[in-house]
Protein backbone atom coordinates (compact mmCIF):
# COMPACT_ATOMS: atom_id res chain seq x y z
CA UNK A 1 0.00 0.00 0.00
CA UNK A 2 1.46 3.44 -1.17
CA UNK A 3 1.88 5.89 1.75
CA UNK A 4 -0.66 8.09 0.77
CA UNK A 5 -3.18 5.82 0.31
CA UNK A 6 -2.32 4.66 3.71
CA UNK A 7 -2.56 7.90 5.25
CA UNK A 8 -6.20 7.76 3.42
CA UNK A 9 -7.30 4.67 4.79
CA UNK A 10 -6.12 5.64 8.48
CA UNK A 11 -7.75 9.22 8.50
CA UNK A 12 -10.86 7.97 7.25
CA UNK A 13 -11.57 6.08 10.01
CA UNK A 14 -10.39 8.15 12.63
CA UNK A 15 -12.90 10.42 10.66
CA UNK A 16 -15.85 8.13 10.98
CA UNK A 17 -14.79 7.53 14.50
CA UNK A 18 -14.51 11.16 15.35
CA UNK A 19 -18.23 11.60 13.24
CA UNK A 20 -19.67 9.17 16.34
CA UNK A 21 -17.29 10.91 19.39
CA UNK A 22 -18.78 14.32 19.03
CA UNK A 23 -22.17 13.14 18.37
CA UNK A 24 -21.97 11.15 21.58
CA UNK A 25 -20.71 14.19 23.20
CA UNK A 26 -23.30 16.44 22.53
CA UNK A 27 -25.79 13.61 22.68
CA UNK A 28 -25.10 12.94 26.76
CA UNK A 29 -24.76 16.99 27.53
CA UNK A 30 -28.21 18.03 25.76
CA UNK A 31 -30.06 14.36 27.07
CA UNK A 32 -29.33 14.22 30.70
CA UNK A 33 -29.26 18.11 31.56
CA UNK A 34 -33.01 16.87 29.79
CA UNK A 35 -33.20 14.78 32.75
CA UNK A 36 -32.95 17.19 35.43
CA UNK A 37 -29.31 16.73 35.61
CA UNK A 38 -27.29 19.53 37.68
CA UNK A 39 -24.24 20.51 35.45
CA UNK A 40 -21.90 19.20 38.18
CA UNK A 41 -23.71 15.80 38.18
CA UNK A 42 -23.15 15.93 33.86
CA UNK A 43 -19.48 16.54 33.83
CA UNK A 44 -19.39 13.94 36.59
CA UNK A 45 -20.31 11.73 33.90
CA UNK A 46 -17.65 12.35 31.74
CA UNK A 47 -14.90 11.68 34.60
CA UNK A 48 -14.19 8.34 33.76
CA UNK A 49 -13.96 9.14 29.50
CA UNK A 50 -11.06 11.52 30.42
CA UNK A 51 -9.61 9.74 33.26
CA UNK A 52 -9.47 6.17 30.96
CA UNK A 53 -8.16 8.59 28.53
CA UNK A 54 -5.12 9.59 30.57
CA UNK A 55 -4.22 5.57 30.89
CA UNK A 56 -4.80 4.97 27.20
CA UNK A 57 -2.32 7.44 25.98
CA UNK A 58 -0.16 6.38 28.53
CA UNK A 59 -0.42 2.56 28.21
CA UNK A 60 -1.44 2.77 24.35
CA UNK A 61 2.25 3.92 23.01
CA UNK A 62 3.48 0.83 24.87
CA UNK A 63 0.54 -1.38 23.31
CA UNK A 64 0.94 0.10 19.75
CA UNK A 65 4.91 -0.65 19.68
CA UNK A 66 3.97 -4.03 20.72
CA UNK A 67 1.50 -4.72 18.65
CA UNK A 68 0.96 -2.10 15.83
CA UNK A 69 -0.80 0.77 15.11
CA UNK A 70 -3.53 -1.37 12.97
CA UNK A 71 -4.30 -3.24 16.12
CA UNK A 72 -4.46 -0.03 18.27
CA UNK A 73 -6.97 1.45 15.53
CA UNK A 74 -9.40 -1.38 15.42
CA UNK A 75 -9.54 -2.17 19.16
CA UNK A 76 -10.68 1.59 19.36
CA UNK A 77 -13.36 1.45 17.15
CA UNK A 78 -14.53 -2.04 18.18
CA UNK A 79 -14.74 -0.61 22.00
CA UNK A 80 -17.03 2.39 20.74
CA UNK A 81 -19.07 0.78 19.40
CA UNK A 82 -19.86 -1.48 22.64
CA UNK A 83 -19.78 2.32 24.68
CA UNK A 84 -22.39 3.42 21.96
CA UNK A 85 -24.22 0.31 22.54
CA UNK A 86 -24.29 0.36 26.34
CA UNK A 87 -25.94 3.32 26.27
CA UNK A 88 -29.42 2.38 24.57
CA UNK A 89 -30.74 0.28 27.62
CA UNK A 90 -33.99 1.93 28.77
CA UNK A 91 -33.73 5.37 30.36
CA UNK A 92 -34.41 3.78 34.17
CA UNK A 93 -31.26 1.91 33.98
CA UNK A 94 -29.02 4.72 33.20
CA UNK A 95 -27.06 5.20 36.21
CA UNK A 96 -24.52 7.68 36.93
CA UNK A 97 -21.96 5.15 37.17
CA UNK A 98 -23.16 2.90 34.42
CA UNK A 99 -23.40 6.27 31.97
CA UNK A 100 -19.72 6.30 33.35
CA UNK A 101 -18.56 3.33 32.57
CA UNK A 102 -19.74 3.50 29.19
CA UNK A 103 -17.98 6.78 28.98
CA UNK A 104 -15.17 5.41 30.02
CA UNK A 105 -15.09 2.72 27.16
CA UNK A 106 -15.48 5.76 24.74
CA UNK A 107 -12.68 7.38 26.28
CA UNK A 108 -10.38 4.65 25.84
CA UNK A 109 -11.58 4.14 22.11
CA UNK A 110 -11.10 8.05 21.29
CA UNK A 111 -7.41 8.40 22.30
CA UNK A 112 -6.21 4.58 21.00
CA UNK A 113 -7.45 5.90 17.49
CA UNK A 114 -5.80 9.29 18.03
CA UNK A 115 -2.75 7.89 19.13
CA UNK A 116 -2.49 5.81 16.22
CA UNK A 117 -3.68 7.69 13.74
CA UNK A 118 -1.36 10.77 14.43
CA UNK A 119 1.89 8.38 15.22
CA UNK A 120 1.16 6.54 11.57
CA UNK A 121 1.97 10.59 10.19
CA UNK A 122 5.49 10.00 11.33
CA UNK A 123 5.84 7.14 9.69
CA UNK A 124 4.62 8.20 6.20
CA UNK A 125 8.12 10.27 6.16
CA UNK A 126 11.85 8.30 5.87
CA UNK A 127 13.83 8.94 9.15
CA UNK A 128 16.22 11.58 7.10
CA UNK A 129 13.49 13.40 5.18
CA UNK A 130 13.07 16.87 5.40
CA UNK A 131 10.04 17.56 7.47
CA UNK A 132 8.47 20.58 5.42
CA UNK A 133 5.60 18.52 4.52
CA UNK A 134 5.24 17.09 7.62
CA UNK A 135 3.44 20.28 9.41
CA UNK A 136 0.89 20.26 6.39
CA UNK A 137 -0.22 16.64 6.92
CA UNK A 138 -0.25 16.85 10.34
CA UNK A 139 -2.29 20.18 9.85
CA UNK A 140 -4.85 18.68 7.76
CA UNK A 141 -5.57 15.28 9.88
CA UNK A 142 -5.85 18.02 12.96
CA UNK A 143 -7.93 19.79 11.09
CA UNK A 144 -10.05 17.77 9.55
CA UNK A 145 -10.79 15.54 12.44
CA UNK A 146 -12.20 18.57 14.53
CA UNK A 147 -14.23 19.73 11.13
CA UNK A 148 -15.63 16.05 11.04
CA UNK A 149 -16.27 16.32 15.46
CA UNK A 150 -18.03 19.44 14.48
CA UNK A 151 -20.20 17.56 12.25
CA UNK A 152 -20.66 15.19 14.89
CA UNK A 153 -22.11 17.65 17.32
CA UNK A 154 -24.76 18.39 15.01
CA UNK A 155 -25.66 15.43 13.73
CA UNK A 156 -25.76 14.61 18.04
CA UNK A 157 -27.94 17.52 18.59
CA UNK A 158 -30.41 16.38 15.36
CA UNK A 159 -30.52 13.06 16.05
CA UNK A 160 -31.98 13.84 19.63
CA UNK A 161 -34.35 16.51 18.22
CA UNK A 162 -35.66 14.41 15.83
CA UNK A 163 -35.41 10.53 16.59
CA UNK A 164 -34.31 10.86 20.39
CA UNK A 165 -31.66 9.48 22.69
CA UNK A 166 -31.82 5.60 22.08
CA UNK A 167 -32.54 5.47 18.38
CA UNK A 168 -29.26 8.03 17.79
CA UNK A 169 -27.16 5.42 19.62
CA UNK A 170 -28.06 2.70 17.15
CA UNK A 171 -27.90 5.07 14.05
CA UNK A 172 -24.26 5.81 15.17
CA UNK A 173 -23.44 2.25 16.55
CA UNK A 174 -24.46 0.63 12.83
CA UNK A 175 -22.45 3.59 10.87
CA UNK A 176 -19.46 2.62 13.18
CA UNK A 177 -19.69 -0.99 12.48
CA UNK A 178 -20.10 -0.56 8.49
CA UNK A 179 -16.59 1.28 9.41
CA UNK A 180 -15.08 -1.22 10.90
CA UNK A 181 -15.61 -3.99 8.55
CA UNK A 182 -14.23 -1.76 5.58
CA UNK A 183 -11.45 -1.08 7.75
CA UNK A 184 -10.09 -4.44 8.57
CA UNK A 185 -9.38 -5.60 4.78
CA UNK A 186 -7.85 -1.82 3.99
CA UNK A 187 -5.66 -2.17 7.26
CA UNK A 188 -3.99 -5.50 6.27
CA UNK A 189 -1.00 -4.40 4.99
CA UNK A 190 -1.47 -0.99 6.29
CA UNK A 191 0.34 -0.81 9.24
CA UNK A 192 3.05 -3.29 11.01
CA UNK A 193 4.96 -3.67 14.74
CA UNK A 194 7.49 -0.70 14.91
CA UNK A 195 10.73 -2.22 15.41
CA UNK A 196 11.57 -1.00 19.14
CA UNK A 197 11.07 -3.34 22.16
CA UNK A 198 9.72 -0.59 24.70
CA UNK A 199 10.11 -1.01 28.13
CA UNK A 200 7.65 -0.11 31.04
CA UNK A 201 9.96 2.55 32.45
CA UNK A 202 9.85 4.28 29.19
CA UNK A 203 6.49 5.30 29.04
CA UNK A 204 7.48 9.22 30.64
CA UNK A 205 9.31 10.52 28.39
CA UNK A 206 12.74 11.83 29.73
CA UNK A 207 12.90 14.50 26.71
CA UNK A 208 12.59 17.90 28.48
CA UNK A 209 11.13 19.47 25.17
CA UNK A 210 8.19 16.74 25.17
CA UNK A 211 7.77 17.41 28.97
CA UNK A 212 7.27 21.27 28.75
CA UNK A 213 5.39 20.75 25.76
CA UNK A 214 2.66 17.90 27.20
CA UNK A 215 2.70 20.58 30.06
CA UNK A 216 1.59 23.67 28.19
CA UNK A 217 -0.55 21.32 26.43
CA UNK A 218 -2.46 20.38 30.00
CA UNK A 219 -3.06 23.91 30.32
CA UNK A 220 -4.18 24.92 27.02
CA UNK A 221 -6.81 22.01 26.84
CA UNK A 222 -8.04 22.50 30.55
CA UNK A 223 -8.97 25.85 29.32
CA UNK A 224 -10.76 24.94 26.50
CA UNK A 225 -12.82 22.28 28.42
CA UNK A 226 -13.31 24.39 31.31
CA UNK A 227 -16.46 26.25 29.75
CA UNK A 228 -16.74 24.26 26.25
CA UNK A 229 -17.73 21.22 27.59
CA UNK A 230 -20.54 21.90 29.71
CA UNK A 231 -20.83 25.61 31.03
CA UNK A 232 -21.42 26.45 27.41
CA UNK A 233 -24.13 24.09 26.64
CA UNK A 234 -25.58 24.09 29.87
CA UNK A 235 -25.71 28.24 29.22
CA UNK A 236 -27.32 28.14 25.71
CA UNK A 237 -30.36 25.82 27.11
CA UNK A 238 -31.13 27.50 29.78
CA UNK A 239 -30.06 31.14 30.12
CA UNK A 240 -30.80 31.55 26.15
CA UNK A 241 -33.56 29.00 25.39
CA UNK A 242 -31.63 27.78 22.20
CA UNK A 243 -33.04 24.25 21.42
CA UNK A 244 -31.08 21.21 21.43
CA UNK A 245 -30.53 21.33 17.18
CA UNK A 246 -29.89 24.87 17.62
CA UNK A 247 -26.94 24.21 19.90
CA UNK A 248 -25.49 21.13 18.02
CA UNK A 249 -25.21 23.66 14.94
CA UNK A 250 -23.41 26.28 16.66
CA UNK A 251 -20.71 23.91 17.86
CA UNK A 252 -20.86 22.59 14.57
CA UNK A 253 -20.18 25.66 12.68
CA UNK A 254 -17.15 26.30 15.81
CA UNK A 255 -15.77 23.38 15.28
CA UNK A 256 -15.83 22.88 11.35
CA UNK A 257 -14.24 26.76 11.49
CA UNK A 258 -11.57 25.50 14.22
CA UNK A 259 -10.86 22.41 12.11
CA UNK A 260 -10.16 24.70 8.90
CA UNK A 261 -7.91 27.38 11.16
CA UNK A 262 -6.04 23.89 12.28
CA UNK A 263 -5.39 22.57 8.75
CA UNK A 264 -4.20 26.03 7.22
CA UNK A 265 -2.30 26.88 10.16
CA UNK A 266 1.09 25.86 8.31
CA UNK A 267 0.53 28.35 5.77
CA UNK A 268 -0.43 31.60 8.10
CA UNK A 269 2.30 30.93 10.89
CA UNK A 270 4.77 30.10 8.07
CA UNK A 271 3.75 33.86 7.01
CA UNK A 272 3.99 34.79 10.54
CA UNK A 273 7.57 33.48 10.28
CA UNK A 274 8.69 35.52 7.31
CA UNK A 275 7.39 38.77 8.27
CA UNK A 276 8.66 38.18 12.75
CA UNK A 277 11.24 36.20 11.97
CA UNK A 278 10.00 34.18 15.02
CA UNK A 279 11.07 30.94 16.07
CA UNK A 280 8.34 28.17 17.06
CA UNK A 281 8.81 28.83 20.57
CA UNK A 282 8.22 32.34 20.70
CA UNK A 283 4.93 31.91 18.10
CA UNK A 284 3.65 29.59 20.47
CA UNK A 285 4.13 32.00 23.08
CA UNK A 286 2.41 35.00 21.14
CA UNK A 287 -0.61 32.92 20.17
CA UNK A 288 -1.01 31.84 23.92
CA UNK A 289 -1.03 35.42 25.22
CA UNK A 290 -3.40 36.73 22.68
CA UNK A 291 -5.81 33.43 23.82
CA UNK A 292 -5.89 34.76 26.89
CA UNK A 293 -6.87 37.84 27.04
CA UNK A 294 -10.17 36.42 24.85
CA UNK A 295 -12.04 34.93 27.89
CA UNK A 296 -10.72 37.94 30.14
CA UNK A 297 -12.55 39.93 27.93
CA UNK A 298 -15.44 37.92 27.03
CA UNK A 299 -16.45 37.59 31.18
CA UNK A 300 -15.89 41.31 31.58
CA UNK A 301 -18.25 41.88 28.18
CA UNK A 302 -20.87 39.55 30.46
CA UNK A 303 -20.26 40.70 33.67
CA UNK A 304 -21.24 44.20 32.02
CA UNK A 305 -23.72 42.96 30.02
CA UNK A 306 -22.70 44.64 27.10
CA UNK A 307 -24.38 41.93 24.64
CA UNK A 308 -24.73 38.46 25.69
CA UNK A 309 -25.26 36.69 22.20
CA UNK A 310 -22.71 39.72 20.33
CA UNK A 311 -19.78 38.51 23.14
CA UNK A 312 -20.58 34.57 22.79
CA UNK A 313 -20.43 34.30 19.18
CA UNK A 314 -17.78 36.66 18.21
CA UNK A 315 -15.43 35.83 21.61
CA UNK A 316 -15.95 32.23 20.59
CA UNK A 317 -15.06 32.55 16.88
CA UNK A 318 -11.84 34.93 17.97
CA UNK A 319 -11.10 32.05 20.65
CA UNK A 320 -11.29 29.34 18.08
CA UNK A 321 -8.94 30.66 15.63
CA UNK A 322 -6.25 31.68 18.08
CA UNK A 323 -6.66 28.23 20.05
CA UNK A 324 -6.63 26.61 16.40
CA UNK A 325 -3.23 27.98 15.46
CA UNK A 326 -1.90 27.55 18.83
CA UNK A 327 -3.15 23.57 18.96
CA UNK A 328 -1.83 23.01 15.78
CA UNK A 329 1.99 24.11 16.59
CA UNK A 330 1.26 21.49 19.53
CA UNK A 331 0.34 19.17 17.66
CA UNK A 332 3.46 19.55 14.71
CA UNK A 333 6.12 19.68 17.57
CA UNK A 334 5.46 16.59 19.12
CA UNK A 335 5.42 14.91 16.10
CA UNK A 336 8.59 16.47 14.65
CA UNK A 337 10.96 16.36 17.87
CA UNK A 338 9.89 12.73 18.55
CA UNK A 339 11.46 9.92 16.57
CA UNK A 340 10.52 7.05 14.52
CA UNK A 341 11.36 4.48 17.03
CA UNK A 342 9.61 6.46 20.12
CA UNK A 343 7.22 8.53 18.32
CA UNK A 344 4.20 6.48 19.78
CA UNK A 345 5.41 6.57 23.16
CA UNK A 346 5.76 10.08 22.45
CA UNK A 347 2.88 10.87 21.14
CA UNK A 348 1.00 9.10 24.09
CA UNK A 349 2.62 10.89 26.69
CA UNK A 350 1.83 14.11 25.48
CA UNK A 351 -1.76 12.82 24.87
CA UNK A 352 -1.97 11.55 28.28
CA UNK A 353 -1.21 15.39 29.08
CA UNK A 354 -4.02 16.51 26.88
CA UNK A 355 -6.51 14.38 28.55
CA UNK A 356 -5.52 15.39 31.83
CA UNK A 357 -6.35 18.89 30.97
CA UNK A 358 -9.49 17.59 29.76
CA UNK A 359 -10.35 16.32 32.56
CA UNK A 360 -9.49 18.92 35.04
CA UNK A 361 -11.28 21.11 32.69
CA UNK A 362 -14.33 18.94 32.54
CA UNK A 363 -14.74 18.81 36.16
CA UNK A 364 -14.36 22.36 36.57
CA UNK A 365 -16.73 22.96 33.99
CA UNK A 366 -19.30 21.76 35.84
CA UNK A 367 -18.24 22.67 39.10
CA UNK A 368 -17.39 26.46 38.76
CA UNK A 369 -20.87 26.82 36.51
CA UNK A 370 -22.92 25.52 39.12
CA UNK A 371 -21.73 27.93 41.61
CA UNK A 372 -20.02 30.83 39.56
CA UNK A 373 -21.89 30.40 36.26
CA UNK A 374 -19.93 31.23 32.75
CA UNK A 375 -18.24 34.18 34.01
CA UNK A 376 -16.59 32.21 36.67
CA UNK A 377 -15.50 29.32 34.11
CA UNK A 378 -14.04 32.39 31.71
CA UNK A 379 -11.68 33.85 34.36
CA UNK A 380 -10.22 29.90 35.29
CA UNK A 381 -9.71 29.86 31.66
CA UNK A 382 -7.36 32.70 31.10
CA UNK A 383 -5.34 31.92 33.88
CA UNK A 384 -5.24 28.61 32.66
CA UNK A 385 -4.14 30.29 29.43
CA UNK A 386 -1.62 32.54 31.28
CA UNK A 387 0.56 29.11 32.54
CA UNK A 388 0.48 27.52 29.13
CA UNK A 389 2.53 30.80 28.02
CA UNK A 390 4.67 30.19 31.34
CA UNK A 391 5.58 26.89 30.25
CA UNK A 392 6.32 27.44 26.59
CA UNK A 393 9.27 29.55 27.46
CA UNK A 394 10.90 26.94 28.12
CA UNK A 395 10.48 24.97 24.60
CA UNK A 396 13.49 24.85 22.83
CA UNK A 397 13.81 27.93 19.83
CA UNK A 398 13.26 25.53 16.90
CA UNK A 399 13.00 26.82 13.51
CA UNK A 400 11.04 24.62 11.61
CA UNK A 401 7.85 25.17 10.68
CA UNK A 402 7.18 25.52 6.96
CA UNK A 403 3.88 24.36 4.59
């Protein structure tokens, strides 16, 4: 199989995968705050989807150098679809903790198709190539995979408008089968074992540049998650009466605009680059600043009440691009300073980072909404913002980006 119809093969499931991960997202938020859940109680529910999520990037480096990146792909789409499954028992038997432990089965599935779809990149390229096309590919998986979630949130908010909770689980469970049984054929020859016998102890990585960079990364995700994930939905519903298909098309239209900022990022910081003469470090630090002064001044627009719906929409389409950009860099560096032979160990660490952001900004979410409502969740996310631009000071002053 050629490498670029390799690369095809891989991102189109992790596209069909990432179709059914937002749906499911915006599915649970919009269904149970239905319920009469407290926004605390719904980002409880999530715990265990970001907390398996920390383990799987962890673990899953180890397992995909062991095994291969094919296996790591299929076991991830094989486990959503049980998680997707799980959830279409009748509405009495939905638990907190089984809702968790379904969640937790997604979580697992999301990052071991990440991880290996974003470590197979690295291996599209020969050890000494030059890695000027390697920020565009990355780009455009990045991208497109956050375009496709966006799409997913959507098609979660319409399916529960129009066909409700338990029918939308099936709908996304068959799609995700016909996926898998196209994939396993394609995959055959797709992906093999990479040749490196990892060892337990090497699963934290002793690279400082992957440390400060899976550090900024915490920070940068926890303050994404900190009032995307549920303050914002939670916010729409309730203090704006948007309905549920209403919602699942403005996060669509967010994310399919963050996706597209993510996979032409290569091009505008490459600009950025001519003009500055910057090096990646200090771009990463630029973007970071600018990102957070955008909540700062999207709770002071509230707390003022200078526009709700005017500072929502526009703060969030100024946050998206800036946080696009910025996640993108991320998401090129680890990827270019890790190497073939530890690139999914790599990879997973600094995804372990990511989901540990997620999480803290999931639970905070909830939490600081319930008692501080979106203002309060806008504040933690600057300063979340503020020690993301602490840490990348210390990334080394590469010079590498290029489309």
């Amino acid at each position: 199989m050629s490498p670029l119809r390799n690369y095809l093969v891989i991102s189109g499931t992790y596209w069909a995968f990432t179709l059914t991960d937002g749906a499911l997202r915006m599915l649970v938020v919009l269904y149970f705050y239905q319920l009469g859940y407290s926004p605390l109680s719904i980002a409880s529910l999530f715990l265990f989807y970001e907390l398996f999520g920390i383990v799987t990037n962890l673990l899953g480096g180890l397992a995909a150098t062991r095994f291969g990146l094919k296996s790591t792909l299929l076991v991830g789409l094989t486990l959503q679809i049980f998680a997707l499954l799980m959830l279409t028992v009748p509405t009495e038997n939905l638990t907190v903790l089984y809702v968790m432990g379904a969640q937790a089965l997604s979580g697992i599935a999301k990052d071991l198709n990440k991880m290996s779809a974003k470590s197979s990149i690295k291996q599209l390229f020969p050890v000494n190539a030059k890695d000027n096309k390697l920020f565009k590919w990355v780009a455009i998986l990045t991208g497109s995979k956050n375009i496709l979630k966006g799409v997913g949130f959507f098609l979660g908010g319409f399916l529960l408008a129009h066909y409700g909770f338990q029918t939308a689980l099936f709908i996304l469970a068959f799609s995700l089968l016909i996926t898998l049984l196209l994939a396993i054929p394609l995959l055959v020859s797709s992906q093999t074992k990479i040749n490196h016998k990892a060892k337990f102890s090497q699963l934290f990585s002793n690279d400082p540049a992957v440390n400060w960079l899976s550090a900024a990364r915490f920070f940068l995700f926890g303050s994404r998650d900190v009032w995307f994930v549920v303050a914002l939905p939670v916010y729409l519903v309730s203090q704006l009466n948007w309905q549920f298909d209403q919602v699942g098309s403005f996060f669509a239209f967010w994310l399919a605009g963050y996706g597209l900022m993510q996979a032409y990022a290569p091009w505008l910081l490459q600009y950025c680059k001519q003009t500055r003469h910057s090096t990646d470090r200090k771009i990463t630090q630029q973007l970071a600043i600018i990102l957070a002064l955008i909540p700062a001044g999207m709770a002071l627009g509230l707390y003022l009440s200078l526009g709700t719906n005017w500072i929502i929409i526009n703060g969030l389409a100024l946050y998206g691009i800036i946080f696009a950009l910025n996640s993108a860099v991320h998401s090129y560096l680890i990827i270019e300073w890790s190497d073939h032979q530890k690139i999914s160990m790599n990879v997973g660490f600094y995804y372990m980072a990511n989901a540990g952001g997620r999480l803290t900004g999931t639970i905070l979410s909830g939490l600081v909404y319930q008692y501080y409502d979106l203002i309060g969740c806008l504040i933690i996310s600057s300063f979340f913002v503020v020690f993301t631009v602490i840490l990348s000071r210390h990334l080394p002053a590469s010079n590498s980006i290029s489309p």
